[in-house]
Protein backbone atom coordinates (compact mmCIF):
# COMPACT_ATOMS: atom_id res chain seq x y z
CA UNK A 1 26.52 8.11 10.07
CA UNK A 2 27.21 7.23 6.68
CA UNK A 3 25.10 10.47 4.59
CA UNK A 4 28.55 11.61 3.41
CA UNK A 5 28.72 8.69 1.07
CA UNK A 6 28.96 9.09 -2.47
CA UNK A 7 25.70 8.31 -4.23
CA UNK A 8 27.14 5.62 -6.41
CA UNK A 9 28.51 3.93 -2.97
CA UNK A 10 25.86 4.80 -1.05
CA UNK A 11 23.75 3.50 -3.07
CA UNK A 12 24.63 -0.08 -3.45
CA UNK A 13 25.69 -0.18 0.31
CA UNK A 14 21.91 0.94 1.48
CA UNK A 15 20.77 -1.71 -0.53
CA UNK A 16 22.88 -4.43 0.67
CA UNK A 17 21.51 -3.81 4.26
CA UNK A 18 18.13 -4.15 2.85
CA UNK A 19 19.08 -7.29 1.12
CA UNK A 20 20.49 -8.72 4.86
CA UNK A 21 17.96 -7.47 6.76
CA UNK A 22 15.27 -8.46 4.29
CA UNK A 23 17.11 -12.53 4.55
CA UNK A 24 17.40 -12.32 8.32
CA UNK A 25 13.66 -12.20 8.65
CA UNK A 26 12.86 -14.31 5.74
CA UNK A 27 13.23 -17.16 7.69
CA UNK A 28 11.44 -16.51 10.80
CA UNK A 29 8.48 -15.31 8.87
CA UNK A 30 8.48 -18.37 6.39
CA UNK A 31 8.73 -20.46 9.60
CA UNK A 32 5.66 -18.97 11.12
CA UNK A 33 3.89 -19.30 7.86
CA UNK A 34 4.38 -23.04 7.77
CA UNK A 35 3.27 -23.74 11.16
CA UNK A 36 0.27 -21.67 10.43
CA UNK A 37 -0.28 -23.60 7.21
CA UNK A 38 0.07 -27.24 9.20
CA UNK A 39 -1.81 -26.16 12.05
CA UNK A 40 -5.14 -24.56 11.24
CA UNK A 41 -6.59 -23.92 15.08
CA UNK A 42 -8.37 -20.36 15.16
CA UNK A 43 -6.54 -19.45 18.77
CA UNK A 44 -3.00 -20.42 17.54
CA UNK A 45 -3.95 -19.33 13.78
CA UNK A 46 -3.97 -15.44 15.16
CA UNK A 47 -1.42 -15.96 17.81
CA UNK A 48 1.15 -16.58 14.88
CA UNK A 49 -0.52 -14.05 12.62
CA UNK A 50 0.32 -11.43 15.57
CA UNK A 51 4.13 -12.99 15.57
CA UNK A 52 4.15 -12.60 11.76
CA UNK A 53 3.04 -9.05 12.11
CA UNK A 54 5.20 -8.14 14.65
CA UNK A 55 8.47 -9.91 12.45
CA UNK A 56 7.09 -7.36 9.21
CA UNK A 57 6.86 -4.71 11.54
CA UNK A 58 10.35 -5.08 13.02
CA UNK A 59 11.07 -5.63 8.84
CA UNK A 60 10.21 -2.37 8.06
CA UNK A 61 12.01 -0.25 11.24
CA UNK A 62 15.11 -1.54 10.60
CA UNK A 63 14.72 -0.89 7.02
CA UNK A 64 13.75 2.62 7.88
CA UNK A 65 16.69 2.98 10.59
CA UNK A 66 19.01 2.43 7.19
CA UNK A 67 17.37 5.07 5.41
CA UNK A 68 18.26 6.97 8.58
CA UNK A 69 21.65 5.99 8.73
CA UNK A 70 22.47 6.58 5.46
CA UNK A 71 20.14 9.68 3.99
CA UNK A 72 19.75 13.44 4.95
CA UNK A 73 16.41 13.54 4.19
CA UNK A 74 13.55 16.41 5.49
CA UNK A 75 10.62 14.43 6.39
CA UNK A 76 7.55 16.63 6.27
CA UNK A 77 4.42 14.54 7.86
CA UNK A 78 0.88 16.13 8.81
CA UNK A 79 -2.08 14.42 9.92
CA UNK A 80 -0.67 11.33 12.29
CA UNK A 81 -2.71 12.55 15.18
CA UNK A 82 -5.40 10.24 16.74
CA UNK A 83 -4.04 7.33 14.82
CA UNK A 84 -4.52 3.75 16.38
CA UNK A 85 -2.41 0.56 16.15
CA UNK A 86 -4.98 -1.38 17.50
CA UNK A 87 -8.37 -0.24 14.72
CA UNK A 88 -9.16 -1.55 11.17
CA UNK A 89 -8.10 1.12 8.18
CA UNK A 90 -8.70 1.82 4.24
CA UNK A 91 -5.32 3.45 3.04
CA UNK A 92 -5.55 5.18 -0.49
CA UNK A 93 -2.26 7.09 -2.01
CA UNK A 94 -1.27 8.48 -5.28
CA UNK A 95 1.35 6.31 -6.88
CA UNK A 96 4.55 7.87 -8.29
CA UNK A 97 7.33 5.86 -7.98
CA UNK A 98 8.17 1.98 -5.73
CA UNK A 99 9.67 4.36 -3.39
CA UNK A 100 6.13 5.19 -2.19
CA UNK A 101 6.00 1.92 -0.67
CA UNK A 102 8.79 2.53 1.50
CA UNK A 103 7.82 6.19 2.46
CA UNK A 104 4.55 4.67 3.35
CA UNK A 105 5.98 2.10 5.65
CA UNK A 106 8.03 4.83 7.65
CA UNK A 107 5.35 7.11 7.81
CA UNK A 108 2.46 4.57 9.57
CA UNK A 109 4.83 1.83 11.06
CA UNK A 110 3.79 0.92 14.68
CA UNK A 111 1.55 3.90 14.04
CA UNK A 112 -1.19 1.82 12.41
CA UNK A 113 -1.61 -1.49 11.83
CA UNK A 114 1.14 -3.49 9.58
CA UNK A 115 0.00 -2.55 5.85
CA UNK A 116 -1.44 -5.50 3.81
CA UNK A 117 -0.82 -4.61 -0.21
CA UNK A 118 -2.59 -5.79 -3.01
CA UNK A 119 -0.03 -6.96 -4.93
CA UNK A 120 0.21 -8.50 -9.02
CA UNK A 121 0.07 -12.15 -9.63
CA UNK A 122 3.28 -11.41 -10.85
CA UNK A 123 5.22 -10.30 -7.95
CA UNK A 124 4.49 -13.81 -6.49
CA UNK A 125 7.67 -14.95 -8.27
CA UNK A 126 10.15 -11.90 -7.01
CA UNK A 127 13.24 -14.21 -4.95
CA UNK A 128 12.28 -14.42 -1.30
CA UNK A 129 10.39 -10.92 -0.99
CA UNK A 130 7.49 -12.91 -3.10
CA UNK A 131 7.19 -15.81 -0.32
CA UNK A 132 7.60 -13.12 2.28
CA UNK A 133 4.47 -11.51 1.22
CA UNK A 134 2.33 -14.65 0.57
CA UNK A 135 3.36 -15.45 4.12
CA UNK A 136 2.26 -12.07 5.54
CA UNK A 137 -1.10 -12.70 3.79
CA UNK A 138 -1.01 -9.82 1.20
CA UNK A 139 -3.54 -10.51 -1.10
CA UNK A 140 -2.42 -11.26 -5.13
CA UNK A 141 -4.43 -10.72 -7.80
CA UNK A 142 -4.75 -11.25 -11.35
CA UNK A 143 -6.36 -8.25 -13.75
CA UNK A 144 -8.02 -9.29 -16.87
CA UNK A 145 -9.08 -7.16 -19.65
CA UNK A 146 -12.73 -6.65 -20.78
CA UNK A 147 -11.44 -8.80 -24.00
CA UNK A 148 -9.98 -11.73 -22.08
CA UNK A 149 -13.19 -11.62 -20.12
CA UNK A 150 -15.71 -11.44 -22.96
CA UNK A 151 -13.54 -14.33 -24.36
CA UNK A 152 -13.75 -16.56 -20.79
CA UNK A 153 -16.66 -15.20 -19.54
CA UNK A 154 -15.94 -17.86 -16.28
CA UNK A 155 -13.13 -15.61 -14.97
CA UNK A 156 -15.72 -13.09 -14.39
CA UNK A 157 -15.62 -12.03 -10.58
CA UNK A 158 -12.39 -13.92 -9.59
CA UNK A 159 -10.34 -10.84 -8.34
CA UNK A 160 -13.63 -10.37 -6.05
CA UNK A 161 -13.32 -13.84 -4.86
CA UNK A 162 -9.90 -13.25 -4.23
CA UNK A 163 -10.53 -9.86 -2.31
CA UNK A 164 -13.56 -12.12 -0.40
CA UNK A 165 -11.12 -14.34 0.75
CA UNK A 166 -8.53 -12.10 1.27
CA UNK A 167 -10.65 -10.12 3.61
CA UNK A 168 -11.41 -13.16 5.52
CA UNK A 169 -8.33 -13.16 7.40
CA UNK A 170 -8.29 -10.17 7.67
CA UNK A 171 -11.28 -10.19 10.45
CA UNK A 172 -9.95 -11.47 13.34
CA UNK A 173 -6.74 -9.09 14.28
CA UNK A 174 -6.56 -4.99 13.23
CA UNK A 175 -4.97 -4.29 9.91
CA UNK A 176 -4.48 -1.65 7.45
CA UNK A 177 -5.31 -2.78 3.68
CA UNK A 178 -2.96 -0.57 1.03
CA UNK A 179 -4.93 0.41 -2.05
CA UNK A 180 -3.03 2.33 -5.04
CA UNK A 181 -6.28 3.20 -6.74
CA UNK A 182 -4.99 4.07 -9.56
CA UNK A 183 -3.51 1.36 -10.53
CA UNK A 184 -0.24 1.76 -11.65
CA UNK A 185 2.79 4.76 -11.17
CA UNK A 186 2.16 8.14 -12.43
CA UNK A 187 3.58 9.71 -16.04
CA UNK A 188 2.61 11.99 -18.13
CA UNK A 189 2.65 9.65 -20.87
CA UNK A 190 -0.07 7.45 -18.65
CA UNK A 191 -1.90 10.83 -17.97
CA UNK A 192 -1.87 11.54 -21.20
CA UNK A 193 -3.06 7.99 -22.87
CA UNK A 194 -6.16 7.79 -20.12
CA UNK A 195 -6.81 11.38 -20.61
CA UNK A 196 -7.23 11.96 -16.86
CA UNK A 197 -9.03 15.58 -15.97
CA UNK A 198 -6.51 15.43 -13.16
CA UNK A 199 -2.90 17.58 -13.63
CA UNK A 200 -0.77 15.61 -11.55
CA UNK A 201 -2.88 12.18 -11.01
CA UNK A 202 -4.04 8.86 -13.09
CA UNK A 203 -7.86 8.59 -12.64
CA UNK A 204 -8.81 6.40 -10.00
CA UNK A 205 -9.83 2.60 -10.11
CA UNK A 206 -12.41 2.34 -7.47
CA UNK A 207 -12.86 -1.46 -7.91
CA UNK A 208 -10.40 -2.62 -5.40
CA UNK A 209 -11.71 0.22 -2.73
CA UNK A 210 -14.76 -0.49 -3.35
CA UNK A 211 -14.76 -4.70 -3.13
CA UNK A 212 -12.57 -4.09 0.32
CA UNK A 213 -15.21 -2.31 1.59
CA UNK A 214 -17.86 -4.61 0.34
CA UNK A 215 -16.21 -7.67 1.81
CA UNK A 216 -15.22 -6.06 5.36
CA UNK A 217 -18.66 -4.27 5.82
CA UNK A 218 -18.30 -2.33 8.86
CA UNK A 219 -15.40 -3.49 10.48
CA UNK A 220 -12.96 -0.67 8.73
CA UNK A 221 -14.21 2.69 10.55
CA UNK A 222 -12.25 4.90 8.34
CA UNK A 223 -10.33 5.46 5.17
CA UNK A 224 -6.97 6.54 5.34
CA UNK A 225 -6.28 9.75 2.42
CA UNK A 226 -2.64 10.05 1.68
CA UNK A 227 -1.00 12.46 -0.89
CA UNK A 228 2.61 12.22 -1.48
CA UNK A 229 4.85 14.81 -3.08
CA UNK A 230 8.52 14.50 -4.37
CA UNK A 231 9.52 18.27 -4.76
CA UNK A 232 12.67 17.27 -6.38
CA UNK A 233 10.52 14.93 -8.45
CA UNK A 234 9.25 11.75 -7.88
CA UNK A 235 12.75 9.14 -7.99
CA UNK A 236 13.28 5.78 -8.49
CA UNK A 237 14.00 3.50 -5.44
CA UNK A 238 17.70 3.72 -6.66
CA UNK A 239 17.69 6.94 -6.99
CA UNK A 240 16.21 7.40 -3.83
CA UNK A 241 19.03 4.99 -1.89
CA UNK A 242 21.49 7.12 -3.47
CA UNK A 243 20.46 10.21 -1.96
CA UNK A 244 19.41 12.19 -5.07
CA UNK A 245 16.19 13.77 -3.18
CA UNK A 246 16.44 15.76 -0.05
CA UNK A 247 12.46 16.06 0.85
CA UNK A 248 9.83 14.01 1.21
CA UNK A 249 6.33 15.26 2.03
CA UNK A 250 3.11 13.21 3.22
CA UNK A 251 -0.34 14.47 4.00
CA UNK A 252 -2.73 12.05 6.03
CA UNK A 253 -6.57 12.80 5.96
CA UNK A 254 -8.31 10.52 8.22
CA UNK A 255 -11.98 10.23 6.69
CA UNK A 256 -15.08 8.26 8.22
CA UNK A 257 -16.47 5.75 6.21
CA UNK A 258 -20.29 6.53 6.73
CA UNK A 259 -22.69 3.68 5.83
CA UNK A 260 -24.28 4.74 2.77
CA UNK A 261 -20.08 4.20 1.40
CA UNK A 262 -20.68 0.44 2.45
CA UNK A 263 -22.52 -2.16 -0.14
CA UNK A 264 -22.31 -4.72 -2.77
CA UNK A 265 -19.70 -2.87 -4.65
CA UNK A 266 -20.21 -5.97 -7.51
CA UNK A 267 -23.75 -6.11 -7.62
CA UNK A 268 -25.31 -3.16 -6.63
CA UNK A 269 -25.13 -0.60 -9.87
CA UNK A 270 -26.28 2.04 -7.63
CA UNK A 271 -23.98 1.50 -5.08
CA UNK A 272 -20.86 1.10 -7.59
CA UNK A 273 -21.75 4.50 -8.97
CA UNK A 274 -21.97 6.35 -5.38
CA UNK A 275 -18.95 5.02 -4.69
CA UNK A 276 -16.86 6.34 -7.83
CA UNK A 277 -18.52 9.80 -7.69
CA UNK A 278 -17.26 9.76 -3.84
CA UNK A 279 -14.15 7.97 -4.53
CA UNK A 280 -13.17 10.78 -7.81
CA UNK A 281 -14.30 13.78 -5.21
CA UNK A 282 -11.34 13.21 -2.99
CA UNK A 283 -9.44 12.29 -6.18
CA UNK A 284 -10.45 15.95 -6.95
CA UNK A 285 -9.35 17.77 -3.68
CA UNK A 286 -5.83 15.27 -3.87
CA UNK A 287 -4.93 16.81 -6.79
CA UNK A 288 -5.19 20.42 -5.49
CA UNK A 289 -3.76 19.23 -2.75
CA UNK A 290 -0.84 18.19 -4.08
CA UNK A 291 -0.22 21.32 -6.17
CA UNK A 292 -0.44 23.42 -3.14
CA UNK A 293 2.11 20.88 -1.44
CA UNK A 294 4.59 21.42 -4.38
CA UNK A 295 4.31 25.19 -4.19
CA UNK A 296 5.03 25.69 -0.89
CA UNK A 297 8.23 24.32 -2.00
């Protein structure tokens, strides 16, 4: 309806609708987080956490019915068969660009469970969308580097304490918990600094992946694999509003999650180093993955 705008309206008009539709269900959301806060009862605890999920859920379709309205975009999506809305999932993606968030969304809404990101301290303090999150439960954690931790060697294991506690809720109704392993977006200048082996990926963090799994145990039955590729190049979310990329394509690879892949991922040496080898083998087949997505194109 409106894809004959003008990037530089179009633009700025997508993201208004965001903007209203992210305020209109601000409130119910913050509502339901309060009375979830003040009344602590198990039974009513997940009946609101269902209400909440189904207010994000309805969050994210409208928000994806604007990208609709107002981009021409070719959607190419394998791998969405045998997915359930009602199961427990590990979702791993290479990281490009804060549009990945949003293609993400689209791609598994009322397909899979509501995704559950782990976000930055940081993004805490972001005007409403920071509350909004805390009130869905996403998890946010602090990083600390192996100098601020030889220097306070008490901080030690808080992000797993976090994750511990994180995953605690997490028990009791299906959800999908978002990993970016690698930590941060894509550039060559990152590729470059880390001197990744990969040609078009950072290398992989397995930390996060790994302390999910440690904390859920068995309850998530399978990981979630999904490559990304931007063959215009990966944009920026503004970029993206405006129009300025006509294809997106997203590969899903649904992978079991076997027991020897469950452990003390903080503990357990052995079990830490099992799970990186794993965890940098399908970093291995993403990357040629990827390349063969791109040359299709």
């Amino acid at each position: 309806m409106f894809r004959f705008l003008p990037g530089p309206i179009k633009a700025p008009f997508a993201f208004s609708l965001h903007t209203v539709n992210t305020l209109f269900w601000a409130l119910p959301i913050f509502l339901l987080a309060l009375l979830k806060l003040a009344l602590p009862i198990p039974p009513l605890t997940r009946a609101l956490s269902r209400a909440l999920n189904f207010c994000a859920t309805s969050w994210i379709s409208v928000n994806s019915l604007v990208h609709g309205l107002t981009l021409d975009l070719d959607w190419r999506v394998e791998g969405l068969e045998d997915l359930k809305s009602d199961d427990w999932y590990l979702v791993v993606a290479n990281h490009q660009s804060w549009t990945d968030i949003f293609v993400l969304q689209k791609v598994f809404n009322r397909k899979i469970p509501f995704l559950k990101f782990f976000l930055k301290q940081e993004l805490l303090y972001v005007p409403v969308l920071g509350l909004a999150w805390w009130a869905l439960d996403f998890p946010f954690m602090k990083r600390h580097s192996k100098d601020y931790l030889k220097k306070n060697p008490h901080m030690k294991g808080k992000d797993a304490e976090t994750t511990r506690k994180a995953c605690e809720k997490f028990r009791h109704i299906p959800i999908s918990v978002m990993n970016f392993v690698e930590g941060t977006r894509f550039t060559p200048a990152k590729k470059a600094q880390q001197a990744s082996p990969f040609q078009r990926l950072l290398k992989p963090k397995a930390g996060g992946a790994g302390m999910v799994l440690s904390a859920m145990g068995g309850q998530l039955h399978r990981m979630l694999d999904v490559t990304i590729a931007y063959p215009e190049g990966a944009p920026s979310f503004w970029e993206f509003l405006s129009g300025k990329i006509r294809r997106v394509h997203v590969h899903v690879r649904s992978l079991p999650i076997a027991a020897d892949m469950l452990g003390d991922y903080e503990s357990d040496k052995e079990y830490r180093a099992r799970f990186q080898t794993w965890l940098n083998g399908i970093w291995q087949e993403k990357d040629a993955r990827l390349a063969d997505m791109l040359k299709r194109d």
